[in-house]
Protein backbone atom coordinates (compact mmCIF):
# COMPACT_ATOMS: atom_id res chain seq x y z
CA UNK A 1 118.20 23.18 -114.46
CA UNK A 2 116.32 26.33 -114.95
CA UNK A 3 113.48 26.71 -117.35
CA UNK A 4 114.45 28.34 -120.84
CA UNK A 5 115.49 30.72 -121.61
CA UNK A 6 118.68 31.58 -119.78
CA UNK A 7 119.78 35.49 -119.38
CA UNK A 8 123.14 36.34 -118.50
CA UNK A 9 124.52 39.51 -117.87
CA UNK A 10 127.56 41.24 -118.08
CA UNK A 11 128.67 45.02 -118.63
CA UNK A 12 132.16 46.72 -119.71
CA UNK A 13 133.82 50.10 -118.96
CA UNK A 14 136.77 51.67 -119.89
CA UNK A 15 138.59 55.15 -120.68
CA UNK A 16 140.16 55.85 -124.18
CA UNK A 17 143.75 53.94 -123.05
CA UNK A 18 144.09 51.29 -120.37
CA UNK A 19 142.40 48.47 -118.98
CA UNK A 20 138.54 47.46 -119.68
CA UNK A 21 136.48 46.34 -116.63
CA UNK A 22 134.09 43.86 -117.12
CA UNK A 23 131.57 42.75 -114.53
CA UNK A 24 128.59 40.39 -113.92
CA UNK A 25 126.34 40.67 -110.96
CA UNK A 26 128.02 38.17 -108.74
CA UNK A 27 131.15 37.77 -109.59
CA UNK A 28 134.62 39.55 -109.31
CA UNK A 29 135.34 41.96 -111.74
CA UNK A 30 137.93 40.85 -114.68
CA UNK A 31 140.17 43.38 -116.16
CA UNK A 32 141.13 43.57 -119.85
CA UNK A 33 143.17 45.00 -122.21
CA UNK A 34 144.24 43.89 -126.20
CA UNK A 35 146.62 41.03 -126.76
CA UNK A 36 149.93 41.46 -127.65
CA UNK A 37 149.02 40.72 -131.31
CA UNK A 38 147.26 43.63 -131.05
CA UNK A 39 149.87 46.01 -129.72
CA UNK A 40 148.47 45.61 -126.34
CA UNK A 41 150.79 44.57 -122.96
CA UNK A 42 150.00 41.04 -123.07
CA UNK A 43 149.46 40.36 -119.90
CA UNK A 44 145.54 40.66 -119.13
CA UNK A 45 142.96 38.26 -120.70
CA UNK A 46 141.90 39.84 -123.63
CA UNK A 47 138.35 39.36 -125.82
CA UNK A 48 140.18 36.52 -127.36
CA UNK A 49 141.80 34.81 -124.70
CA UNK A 50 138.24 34.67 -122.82
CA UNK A 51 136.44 33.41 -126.00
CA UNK A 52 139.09 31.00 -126.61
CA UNK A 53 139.07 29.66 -122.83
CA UNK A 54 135.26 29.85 -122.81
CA UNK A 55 134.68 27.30 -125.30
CA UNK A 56 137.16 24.79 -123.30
CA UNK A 57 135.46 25.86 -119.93
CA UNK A 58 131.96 24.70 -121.32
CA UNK A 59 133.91 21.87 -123.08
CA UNK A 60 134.67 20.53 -119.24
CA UNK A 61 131.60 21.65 -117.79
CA UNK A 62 129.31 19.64 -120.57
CA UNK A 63 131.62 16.83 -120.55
CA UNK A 64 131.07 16.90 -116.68
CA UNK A 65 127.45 16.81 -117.20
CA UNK A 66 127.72 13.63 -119.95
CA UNK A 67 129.90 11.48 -117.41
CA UNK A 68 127.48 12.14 -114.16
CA UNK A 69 124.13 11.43 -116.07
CA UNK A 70 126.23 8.32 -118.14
CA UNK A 71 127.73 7.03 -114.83
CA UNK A 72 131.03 7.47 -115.94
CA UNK A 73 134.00 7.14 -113.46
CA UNK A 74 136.95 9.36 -114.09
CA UNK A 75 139.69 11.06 -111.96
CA UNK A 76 140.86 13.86 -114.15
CA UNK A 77 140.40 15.90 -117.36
CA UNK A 78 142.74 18.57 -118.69
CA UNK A 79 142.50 20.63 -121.65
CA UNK A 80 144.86 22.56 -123.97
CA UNK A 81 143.02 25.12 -126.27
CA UNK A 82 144.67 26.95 -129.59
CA UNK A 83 142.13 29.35 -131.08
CA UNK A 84 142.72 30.87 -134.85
CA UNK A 85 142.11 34.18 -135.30
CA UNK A 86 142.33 34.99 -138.84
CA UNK A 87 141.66 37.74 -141.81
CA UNK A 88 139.48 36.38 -144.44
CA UNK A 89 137.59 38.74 -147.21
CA UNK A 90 137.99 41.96 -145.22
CA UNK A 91 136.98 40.32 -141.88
CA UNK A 92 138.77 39.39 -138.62
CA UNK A 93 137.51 36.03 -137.12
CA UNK A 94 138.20 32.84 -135.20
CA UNK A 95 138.59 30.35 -138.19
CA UNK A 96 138.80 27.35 -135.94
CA UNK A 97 139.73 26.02 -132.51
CA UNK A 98 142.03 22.29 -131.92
CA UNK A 99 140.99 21.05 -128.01
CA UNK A 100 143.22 18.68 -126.77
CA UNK A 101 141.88 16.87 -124.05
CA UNK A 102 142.97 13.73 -121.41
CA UNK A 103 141.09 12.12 -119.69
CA UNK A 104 142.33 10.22 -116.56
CA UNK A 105 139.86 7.38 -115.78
CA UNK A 106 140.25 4.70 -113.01
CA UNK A 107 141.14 1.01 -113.69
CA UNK A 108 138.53 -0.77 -114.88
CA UNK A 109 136.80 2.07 -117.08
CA UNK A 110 135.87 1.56 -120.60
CA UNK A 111 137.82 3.66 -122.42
CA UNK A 112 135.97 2.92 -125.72
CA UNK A 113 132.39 4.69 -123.41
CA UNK A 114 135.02 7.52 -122.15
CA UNK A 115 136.06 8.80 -125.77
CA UNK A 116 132.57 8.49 -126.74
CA UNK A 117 131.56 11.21 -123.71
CA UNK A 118 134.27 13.43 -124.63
CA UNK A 119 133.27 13.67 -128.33
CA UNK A 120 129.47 13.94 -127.09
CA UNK A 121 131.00 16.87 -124.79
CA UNK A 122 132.50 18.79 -127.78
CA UNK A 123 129.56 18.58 -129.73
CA UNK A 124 127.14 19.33 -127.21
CA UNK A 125 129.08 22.50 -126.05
CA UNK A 126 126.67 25.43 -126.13
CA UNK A 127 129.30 27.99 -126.40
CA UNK A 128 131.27 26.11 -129.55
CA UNK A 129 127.71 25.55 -131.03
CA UNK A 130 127.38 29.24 -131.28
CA UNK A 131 130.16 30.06 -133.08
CA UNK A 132 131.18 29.77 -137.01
CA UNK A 133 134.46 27.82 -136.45
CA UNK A 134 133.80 24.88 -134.70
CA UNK A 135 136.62 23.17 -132.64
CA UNK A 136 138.34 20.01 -133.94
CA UNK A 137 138.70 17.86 -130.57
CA UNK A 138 141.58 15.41 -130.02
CA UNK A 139 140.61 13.32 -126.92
CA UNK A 140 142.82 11.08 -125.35
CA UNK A 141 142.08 8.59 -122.55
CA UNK A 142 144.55 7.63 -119.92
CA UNK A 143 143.55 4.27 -117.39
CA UNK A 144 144.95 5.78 -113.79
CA UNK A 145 145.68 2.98 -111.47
């Protein structure tokens, strides 16, 4: 890993209707536009759906992390992600996030050391860590012979 601290780099354009182009050196381009919620088509990511799936992309990528360094075997993880978006005292914000997560591990695993990773994961997810609402994790673990 690289020294501290980490820049990252990203950049946005858009017109006063339509889609939003975001960018990052590097990568492909992602277009945007508001969730239906907001009126918008539905149908791109939005600011929300990328926040929301952020948080359970680090939650994967730190849990990832946890299980090489800890040794742990495990076939499979997949994720389900609801994020709240609510209005409280005149503001807009996430309010809180439930991750549902299972873990397929081969026979023989402890289970008991794999729950313990995944709740290490959740609260040692950068991108969760810098938010207000926190995510509530449900982890299950699932022996894969």
């Amino acid at each position: 890993m690289k020294a501290y601290p980490h820049l990252y780099h990203a950049a946005a354009k858009a017109g006063p209707e339509g889609e939003v182009l975001l960018s990052s050196p590097g990568l492909e381009d992602i277009h945007s536009a508001p969730p239906a919620e907001f009126d918008g088509p539905g149908d791109r990511w939005s600011p929300e759906t990328l926040l929301t799936a952020a948080i359970v992309d680090c939650f994967i990528l730190t849990f990832r992390a946890i299980a090489r360094a800890g040794k742990l075997p495990w076939i499979s993880l997949e994720c389900e992600i609801e994020g709240t978006l609510e209005r409280e005292q005149g503001v807009t914000r996430f309010t809180g996030f439930r991750i549902n997560a299972r873990l397929g591990v081969p026979a023989g695993a402890d289970v008991e050391v794999a729950e313990r990773a995944m709740h290490k994961a959740e609260a040692g997810c950068l991108i969760s860590n810098s938010l207000l609402a926190h995510p509530e994790l449900t982890a299950s673990v699932e022996v894969i012979a």
